[in-house]
Protein backbone atom coordinates (compact mmCIF):
# COMPACT_ATOMS: atom_id res chain seq x y z
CA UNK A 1 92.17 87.75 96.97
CA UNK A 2 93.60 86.31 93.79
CA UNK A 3 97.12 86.64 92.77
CA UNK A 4 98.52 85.67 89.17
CA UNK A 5 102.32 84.98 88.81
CA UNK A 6 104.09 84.20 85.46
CA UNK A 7 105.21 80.57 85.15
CA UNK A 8 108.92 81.74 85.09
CA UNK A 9 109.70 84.56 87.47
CA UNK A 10 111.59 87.48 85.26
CA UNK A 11 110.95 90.43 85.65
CA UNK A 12 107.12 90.73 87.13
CA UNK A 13 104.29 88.99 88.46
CA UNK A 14 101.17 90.68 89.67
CA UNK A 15 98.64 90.59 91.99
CA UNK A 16 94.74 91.78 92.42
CA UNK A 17 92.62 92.61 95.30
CA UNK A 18 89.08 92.66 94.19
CA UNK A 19 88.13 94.26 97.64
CA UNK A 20 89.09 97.59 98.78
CA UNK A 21 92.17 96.27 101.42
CA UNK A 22 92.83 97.58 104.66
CA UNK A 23 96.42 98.84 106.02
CA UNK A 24 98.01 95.99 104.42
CA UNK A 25 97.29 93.30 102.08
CA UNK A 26 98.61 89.47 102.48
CA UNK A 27 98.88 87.36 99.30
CA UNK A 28 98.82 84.07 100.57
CA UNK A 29 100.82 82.72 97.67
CA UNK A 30 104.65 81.70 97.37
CA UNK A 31 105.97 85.18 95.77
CA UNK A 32 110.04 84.93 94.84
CA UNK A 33 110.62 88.28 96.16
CA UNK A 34 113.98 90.04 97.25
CA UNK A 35 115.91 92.90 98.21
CA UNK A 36 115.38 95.46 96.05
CA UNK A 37 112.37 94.56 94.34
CA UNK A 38 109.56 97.37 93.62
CA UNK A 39 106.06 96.68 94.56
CA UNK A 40 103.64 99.46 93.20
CA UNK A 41 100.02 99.50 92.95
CA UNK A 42 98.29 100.94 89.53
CA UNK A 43 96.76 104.22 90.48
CA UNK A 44 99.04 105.15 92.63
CA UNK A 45 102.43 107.05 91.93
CA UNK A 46 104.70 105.60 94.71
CA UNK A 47 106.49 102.20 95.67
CA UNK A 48 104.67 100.99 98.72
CA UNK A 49 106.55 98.91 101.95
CA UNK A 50 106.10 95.36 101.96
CA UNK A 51 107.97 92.32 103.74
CA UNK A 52 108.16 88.67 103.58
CA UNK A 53 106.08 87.24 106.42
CA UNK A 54 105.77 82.92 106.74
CA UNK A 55 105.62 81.84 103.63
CA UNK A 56 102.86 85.19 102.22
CA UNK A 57 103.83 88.61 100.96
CA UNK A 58 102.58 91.58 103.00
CA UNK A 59 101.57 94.50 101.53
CA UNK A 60 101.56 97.70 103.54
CA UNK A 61 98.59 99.96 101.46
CA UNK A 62 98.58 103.41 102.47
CA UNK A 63 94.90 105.34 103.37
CA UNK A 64 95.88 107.07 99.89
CA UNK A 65 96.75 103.60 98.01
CA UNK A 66 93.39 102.87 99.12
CA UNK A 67 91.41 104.98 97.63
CA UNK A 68 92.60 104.42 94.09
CA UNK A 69 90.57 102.00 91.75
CA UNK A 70 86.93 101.88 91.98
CA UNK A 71 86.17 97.63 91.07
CA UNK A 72 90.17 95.87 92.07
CA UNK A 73 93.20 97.02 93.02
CA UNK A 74 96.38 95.92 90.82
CA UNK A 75 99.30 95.09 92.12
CA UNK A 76 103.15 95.04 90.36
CA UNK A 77 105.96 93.39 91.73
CA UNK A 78 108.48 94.19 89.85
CA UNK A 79 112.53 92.61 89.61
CA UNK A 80 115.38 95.22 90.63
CA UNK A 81 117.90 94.66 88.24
């Protein structure tokens, strides 16, 4: 997976799957999230679960989060606040 994150944390950073992901999705990167922040995937019209698990994000995907996008999946982790 590659993840892209702006070089000063605002108000979003992103992240793309460019295979379809199972029940969850682990970005392997340092992401600044908190309590309160909104993690949506394009495609699909609800906030989906996610926690902060040594070090990686994980992303719980839903089976209909899945099926959305036909090439990558986009990611937005968005700032409450």
């Amino acid at each position: 997976m590659t993840t892209r994150r702006r070089s000063q944390w605002r108000a979003e950073a992103g992240a793309w799957a460019l295979a379809q992901p199972g029940a969850n999705l682990t970005v392997e990167a340092p992401v600044p999230i908190r309590s309160g922040d909104r993690v949506t995937l394009l495609g699909h019209d609800r906030p989906l679960r996610r926690r902060a698990t040594d070090g990686s994000l994980v992303i719980d995907a839903p089976a209909a989060a899945r099926r959305t996008g036909k090439h990558a999946r986009v990611f937005k982790i968005a700032r409450s606040g």
